[in-house]
Protein backbone atom coordinates (compact mmCIF):
# COMPACT_ATOMS: atom_id res chain seq x y z
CA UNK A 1 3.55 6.40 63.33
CA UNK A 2 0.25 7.30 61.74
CA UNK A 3 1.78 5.75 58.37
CA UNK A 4 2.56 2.71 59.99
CA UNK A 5 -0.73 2.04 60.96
CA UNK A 6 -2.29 2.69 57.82
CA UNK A 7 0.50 0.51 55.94
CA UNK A 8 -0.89 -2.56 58.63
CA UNK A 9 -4.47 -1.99 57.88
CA UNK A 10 -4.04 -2.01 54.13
CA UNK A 11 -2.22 -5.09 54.31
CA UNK A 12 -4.78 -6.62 56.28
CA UNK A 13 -7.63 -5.34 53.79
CA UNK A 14 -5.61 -7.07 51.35
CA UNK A 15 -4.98 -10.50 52.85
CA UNK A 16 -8.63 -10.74 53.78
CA UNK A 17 -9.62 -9.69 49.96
CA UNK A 18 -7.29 -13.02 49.08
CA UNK A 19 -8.49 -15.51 51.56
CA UNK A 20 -12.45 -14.77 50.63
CA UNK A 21 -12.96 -17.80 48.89
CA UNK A 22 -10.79 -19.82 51.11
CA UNK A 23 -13.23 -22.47 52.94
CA UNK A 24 -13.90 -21.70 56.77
CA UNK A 25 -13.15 -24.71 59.19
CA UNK A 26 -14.41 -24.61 62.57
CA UNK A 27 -11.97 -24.64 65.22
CA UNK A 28 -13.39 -28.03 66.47
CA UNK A 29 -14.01 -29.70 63.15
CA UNK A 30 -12.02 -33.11 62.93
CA UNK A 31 -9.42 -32.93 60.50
CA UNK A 32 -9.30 -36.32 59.76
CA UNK A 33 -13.83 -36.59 58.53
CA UNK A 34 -15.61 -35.49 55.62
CA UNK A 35 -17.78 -32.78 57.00
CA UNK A 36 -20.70 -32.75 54.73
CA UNK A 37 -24.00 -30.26 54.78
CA UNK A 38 -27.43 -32.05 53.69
CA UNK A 39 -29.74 -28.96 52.88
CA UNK A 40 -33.28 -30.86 52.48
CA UNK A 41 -36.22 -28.89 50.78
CA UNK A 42 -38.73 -30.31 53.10
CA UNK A 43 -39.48 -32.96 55.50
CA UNK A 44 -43.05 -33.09 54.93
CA UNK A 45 -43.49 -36.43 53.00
CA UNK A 46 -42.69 -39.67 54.75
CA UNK A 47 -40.07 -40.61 52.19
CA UNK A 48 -38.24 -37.28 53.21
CA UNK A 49 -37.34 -38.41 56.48
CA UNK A 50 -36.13 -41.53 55.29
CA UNK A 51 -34.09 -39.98 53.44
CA UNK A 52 -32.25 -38.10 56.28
CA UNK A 53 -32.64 -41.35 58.44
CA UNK A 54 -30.64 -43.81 56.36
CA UNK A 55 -28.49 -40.96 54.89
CA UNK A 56 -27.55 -40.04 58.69
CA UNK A 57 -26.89 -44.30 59.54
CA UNK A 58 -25.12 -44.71 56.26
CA UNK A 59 -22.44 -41.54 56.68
CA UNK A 60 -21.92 -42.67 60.00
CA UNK A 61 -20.57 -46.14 59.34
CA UNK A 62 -18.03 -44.25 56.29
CA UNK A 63 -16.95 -41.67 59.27
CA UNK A 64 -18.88 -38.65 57.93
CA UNK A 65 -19.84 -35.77 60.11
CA UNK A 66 -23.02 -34.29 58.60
CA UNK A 67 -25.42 -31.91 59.28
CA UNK A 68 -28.55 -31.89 58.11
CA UNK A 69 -30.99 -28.69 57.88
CA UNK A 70 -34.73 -28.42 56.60
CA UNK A 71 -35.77 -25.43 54.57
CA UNK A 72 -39.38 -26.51 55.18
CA UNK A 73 -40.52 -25.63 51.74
CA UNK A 74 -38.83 -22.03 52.33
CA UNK A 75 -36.36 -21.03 49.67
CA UNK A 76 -35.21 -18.18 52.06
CA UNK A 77 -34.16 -20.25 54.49
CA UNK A 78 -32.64 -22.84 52.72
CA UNK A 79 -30.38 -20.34 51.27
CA UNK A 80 -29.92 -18.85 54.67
CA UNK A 81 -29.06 -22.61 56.04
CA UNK A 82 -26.96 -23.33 53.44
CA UNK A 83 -24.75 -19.86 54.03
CA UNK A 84 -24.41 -21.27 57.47
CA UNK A 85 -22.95 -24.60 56.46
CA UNK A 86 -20.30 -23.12 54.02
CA UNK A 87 -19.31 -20.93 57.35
CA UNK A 88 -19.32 -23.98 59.39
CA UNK A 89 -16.44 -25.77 57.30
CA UNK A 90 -18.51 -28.63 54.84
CA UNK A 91 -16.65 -30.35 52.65
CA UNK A 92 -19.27 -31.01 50.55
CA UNK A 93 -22.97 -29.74 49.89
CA UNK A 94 -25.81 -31.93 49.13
CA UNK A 95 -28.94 -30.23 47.67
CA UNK A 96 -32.53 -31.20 47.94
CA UNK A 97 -34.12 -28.09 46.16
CA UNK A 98 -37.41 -26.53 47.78
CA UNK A 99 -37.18 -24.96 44.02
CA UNK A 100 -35.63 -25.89 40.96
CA UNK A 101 -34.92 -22.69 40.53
CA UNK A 102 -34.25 -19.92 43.29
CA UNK A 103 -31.79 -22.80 44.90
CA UNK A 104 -28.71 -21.63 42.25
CA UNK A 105 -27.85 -19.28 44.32
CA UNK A 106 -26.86 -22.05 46.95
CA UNK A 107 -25.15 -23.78 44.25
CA UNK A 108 -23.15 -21.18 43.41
CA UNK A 109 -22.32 -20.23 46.94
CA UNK A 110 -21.24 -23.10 47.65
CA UNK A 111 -18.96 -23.52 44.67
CA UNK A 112 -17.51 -19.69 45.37
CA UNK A 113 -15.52 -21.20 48.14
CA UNK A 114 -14.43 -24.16 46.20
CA UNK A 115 -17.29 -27.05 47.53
CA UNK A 116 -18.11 -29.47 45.67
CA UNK A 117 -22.55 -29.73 45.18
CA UNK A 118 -24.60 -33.33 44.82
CA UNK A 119 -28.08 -31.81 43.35
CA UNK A 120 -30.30 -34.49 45.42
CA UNK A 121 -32.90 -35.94 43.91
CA UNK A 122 -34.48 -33.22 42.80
CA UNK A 123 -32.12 -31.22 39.62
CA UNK A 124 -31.29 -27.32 40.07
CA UNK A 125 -31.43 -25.63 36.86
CA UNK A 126 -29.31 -23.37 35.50
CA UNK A 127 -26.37 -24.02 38.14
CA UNK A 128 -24.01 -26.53 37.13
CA UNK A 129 -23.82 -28.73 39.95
CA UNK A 130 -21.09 -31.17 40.06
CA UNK A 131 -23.69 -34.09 40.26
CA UNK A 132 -27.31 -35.19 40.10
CA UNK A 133 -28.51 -38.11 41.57
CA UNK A 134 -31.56 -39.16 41.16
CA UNK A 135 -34.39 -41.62 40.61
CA UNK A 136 -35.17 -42.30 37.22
CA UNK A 137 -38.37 -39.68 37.22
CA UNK A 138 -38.96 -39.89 33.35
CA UNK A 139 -39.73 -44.16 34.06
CA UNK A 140 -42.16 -42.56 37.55
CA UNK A 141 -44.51 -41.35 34.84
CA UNK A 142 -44.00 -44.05 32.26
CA UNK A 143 -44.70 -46.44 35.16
CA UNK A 144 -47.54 -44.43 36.47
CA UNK A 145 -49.76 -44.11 33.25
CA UNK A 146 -49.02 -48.14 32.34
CA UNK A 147 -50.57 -49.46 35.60
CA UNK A 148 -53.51 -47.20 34.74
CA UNK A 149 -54.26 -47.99 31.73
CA UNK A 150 -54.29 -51.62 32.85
CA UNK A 151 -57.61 -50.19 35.05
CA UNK A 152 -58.35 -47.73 33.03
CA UNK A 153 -58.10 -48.09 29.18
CA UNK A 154 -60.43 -45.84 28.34
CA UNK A 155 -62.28 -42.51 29.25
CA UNK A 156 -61.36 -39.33 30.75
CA UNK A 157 -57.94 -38.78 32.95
CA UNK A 158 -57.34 -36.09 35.39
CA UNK A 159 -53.67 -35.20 36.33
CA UNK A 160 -52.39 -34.04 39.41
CA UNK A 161 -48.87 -32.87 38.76
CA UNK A 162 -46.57 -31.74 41.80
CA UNK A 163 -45.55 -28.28 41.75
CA UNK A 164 -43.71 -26.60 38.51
CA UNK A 165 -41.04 -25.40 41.21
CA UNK A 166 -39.77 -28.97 41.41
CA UNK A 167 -38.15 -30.02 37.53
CA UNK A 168 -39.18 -33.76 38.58
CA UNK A 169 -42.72 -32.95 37.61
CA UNK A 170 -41.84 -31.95 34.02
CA UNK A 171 -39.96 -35.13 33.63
CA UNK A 172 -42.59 -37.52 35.18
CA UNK A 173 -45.63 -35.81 33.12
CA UNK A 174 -43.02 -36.45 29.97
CA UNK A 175 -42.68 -40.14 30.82
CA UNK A 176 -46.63 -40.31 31.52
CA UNK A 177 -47.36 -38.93 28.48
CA UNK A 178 -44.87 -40.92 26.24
CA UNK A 179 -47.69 -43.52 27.72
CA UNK A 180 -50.43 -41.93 27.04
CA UNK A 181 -49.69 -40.00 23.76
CA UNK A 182 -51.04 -43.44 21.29
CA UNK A 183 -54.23 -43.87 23.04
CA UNK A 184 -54.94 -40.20 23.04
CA UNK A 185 -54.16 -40.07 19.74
CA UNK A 186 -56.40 -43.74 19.14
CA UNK A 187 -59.00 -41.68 20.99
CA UNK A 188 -59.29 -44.36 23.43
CA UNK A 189 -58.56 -41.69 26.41
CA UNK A 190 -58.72 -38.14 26.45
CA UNK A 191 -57.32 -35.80 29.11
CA UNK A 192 -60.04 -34.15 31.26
CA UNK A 193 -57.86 -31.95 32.97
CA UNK A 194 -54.50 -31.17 34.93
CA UNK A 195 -53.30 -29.13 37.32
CA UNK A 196 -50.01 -27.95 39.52
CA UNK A 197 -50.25 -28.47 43.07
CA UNK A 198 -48.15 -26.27 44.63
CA UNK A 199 -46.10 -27.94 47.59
CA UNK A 200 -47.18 -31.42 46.50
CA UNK A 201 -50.17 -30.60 49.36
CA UNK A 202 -52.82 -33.21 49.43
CA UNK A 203 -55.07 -30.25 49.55
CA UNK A 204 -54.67 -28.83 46.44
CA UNK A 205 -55.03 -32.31 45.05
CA UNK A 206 -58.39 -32.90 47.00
CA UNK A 207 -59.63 -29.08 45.95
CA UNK A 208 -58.93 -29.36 41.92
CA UNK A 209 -60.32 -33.53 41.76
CA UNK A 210 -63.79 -32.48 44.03
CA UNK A 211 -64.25 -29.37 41.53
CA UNK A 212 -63.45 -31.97 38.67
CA UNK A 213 -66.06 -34.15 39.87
CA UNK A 214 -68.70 -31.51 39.91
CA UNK A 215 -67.64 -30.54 36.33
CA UNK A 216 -67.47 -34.20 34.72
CA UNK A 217 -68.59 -36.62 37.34
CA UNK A 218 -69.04 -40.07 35.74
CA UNK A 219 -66.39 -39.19 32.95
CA UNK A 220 -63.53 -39.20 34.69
CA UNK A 221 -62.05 -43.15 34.66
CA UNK A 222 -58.17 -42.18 36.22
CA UNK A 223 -56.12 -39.96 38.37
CA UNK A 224 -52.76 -39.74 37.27
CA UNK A 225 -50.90 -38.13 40.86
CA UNK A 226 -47.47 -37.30 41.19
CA UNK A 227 -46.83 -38.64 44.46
CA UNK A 228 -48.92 -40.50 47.34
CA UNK A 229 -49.60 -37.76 48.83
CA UNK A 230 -51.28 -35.75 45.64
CA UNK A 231 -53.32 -39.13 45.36
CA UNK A 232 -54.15 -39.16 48.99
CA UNK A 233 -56.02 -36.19 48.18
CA UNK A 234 -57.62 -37.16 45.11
CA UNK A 235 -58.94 -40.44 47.05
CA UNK A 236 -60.60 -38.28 49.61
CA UNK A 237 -62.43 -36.34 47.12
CA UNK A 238 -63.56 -39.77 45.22
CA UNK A 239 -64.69 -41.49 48.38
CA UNK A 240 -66.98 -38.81 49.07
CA UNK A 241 -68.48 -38.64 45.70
CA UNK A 242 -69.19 -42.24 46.06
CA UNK A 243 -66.53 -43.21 43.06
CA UNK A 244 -63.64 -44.65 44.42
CA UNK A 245 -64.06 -47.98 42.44
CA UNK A 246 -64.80 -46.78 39.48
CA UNK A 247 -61.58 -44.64 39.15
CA UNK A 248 -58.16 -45.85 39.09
CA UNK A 249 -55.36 -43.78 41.10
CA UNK A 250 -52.03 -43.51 40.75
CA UNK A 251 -49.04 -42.41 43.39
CA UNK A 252 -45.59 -42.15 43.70
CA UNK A 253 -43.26 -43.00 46.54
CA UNK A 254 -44.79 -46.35 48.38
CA UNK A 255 -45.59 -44.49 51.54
CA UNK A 256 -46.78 -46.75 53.79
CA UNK A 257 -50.96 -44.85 54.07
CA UNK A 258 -50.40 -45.60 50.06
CA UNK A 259 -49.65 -49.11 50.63
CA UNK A 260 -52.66 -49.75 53.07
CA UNK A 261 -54.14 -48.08 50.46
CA UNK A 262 -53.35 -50.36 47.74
CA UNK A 263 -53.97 -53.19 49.81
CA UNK A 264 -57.56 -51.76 50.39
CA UNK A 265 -58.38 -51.20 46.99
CA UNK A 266 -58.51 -47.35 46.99
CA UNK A 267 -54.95 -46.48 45.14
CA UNK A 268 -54.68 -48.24 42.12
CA UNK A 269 -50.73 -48.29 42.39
CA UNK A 270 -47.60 -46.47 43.52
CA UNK A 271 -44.26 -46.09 42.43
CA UNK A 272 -41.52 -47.75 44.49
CA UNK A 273 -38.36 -45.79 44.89
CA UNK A 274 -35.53 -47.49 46.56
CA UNK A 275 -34.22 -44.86 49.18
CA UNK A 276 -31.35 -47.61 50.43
CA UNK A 277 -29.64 -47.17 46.69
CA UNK A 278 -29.91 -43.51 46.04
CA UNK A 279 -28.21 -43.04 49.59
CA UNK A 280 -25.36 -45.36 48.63
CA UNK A 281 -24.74 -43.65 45.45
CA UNK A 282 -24.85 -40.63 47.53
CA UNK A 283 -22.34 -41.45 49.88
CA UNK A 284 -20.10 -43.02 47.27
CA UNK A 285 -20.15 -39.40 45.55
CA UNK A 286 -19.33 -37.62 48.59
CA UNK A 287 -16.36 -39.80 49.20
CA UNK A 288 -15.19 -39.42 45.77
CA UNK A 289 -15.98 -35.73 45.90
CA UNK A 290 -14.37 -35.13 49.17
CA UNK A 291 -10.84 -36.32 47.83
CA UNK A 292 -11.13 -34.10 44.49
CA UNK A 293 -11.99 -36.99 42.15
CA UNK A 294 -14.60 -36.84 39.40
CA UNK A 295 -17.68 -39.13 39.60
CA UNK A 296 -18.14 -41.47 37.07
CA UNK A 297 -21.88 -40.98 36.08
CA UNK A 298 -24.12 -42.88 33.10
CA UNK A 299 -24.11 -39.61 31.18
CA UNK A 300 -25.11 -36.31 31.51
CA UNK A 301 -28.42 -34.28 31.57
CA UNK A 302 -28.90 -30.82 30.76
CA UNK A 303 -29.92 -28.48 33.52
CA UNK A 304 -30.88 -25.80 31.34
CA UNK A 305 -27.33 -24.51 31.17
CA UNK A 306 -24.90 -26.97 32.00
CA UNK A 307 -24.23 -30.48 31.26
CA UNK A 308 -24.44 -32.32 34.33
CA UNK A 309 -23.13 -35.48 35.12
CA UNK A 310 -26.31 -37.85 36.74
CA UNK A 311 -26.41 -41.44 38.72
CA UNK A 312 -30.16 -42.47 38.20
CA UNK A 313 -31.75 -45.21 40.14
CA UNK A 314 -34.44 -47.83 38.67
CA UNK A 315 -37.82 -48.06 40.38
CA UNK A 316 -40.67 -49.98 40.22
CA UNK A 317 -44.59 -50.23 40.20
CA UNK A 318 -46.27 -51.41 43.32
CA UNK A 319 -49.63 -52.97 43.55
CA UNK A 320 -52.10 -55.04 45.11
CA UNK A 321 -50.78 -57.65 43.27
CA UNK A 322 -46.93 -57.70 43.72
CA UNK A 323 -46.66 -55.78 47.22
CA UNK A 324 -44.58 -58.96 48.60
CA UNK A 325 -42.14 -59.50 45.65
CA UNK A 326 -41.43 -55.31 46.07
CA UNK A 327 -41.60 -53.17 49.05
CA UNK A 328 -42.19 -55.86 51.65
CA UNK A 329 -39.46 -58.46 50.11
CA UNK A 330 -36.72 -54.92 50.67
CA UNK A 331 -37.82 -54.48 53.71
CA UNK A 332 -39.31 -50.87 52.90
CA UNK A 333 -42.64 -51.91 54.87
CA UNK A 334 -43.21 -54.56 57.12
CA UNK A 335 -45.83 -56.92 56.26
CA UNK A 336 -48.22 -56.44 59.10
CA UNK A 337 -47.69 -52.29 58.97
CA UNK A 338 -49.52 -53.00 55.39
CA UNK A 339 -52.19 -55.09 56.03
CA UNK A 340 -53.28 -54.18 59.93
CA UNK A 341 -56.30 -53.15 58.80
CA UNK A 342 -57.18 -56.66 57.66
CA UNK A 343 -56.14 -58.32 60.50
């Protein structure tokens, strides 16, 4: 008898050994939907929520089921999240990195029990993702340091980078300084200084640019931010030096504060990033994904390891000057959100 028993729990050891990397589906889990996990980084920016808005809308109408979690700028929990969404049955995993690097592990998780992984904007290094999709963040900075030297084509630059955790920052300070690199060089401009904000935190940004201003006042002629919010800070710290019109700003995103910004005359320009076409790419993927096809990207970009296949989305420069032919004309702002102030 006692043999018996030990014969059944062997062969149970043994058939749960073999079905480890099976995928778990929930017992209520409609066979007939893609069931896909959105792991998001953060929700902190304005754009971020967009993001999960028309991502949410747009699955809906193709008959996704989705969940959607937010690390909020935890790597811990994202991982913890994303452990919970592999349980729950996903069919596929898409990836909005707190950091480029600690999320592999999620990657790899995911891809343990056979799930397919969209890295979401933002590329995780090292973990050979099935696909990146992305804005086009090298043409961010190229963007970026053209409007400003437009307003600014000579004299001393700051830059406010986002945080090294995020690989987006390396490749917007390499298109800002494929820019900037002749006039450097011409010795039109010169690079004051640059930092890392860490968490993209308009804080940081307002700290560094109010100790900047202390330590070269008059000198500095532009502000090279990595996003709106970065800039947002930067502005604060020029308004209350007095120097907001002598120093040209840049941004990234077109949040709306930016906008009113623009349309103020205190941010020089932002970048627009349409959210609509990254999220139909996105869905296209999943879809494609979901029924164990490849997806057919524009090439592939190295993620420090691996050679990942990418989908990268244009974008475009928004200021004072072309607000209606961009973000108003898409319907990313409303004209009277934008220019309430004036009214």
């Amino acid at each position: 008898m006692k043999k018996g028993i030990l014969l059944l729990l062997l062969a149970s050891i043994v058939l749960s050994g073999s079905c480890a990397k099976q995928k778990p589906k929930p017992a209520d889990h409609p066979k007939n939907r893609i069931f896909v996990g959105f792991s998001m980084g953060t929700l902190m920016e304005d754009r971020w929520i967009r993001d999960r808005d028309i991502f949410l809308s747009m699955a809906k109408q193709n008959g996704m089921e989705v969940i959607v979690n937010n690390a909020n700028r935890d790597s811990d929990l994202q991982y913890r999240q994303v452990m919970e969404m592999i349980h729950q049955g996903i069919d596929v995993l898409i990836l909005a990195p707190n950091d480029c690097n600690s999320e592999v592990k999620c990657v790899r998780a995911a891809k343990d029990k056979g799930i397919p992984v969209i890295s979401y904007d933002r590329l995780v290094r090292n973990a050979d993702a099935d696909l990146y999709v992305s804005f086009d963040h090298f043409k961010v900075g190229k963007v970026m340091a053209q409007e400003l030297l437009k307003k600014a084509p000579d004299g001393g630059y700051l830059i406010v980078n986002g945080p090294e955790s995020d690989d987006n920052t390396r490749r917007i300070q390499d298109g800002a300084m494929s820019v900037l690199k002749r006039p450097m060089e011409s010795g039109r401009i010169r690079i004051l200084e640059k930092t890392w904000a860490e968490g993209w935190t308009r804080e940081n940004a307002y700290r560094f640019t109010s100790e900047q201003i202390r330590k070269n006042g008059r000198d500095i002629r532009a502000i090279l931010c990595g996003n709106d919010s970065l800039a947002w800070g930067a502005i604060d710290a020029l308004a209350e030096a007095q120097m907001i019109e002598q120093v040209a700003v840049s941004g990234q995103d077109a949040d709306l504060v930016a906008c009113q910004r623009i349309a103020n005359g205190e941010q020089t320009m932002t970048t627009y990033k349409p959210i609509q076409k990254l999220v139909e790419k996105t869905v296209e993927s999943c879809l494609r994904l979901a029924a164990g096809q490849k997806v057919p990207g524009q090439g592939t970009m190295s993620d420090g390891t691996y050679e990942i296949p990418y989908v990268l989305i244009d974008v475009l420069p928004v200021t004072k000057e072309n607000m209606k032919e961009t973000v108003i004309r898409d319907g990313f702002h409303l004209y009277e959100d934008i220019y309430q102030a004036k009214e």
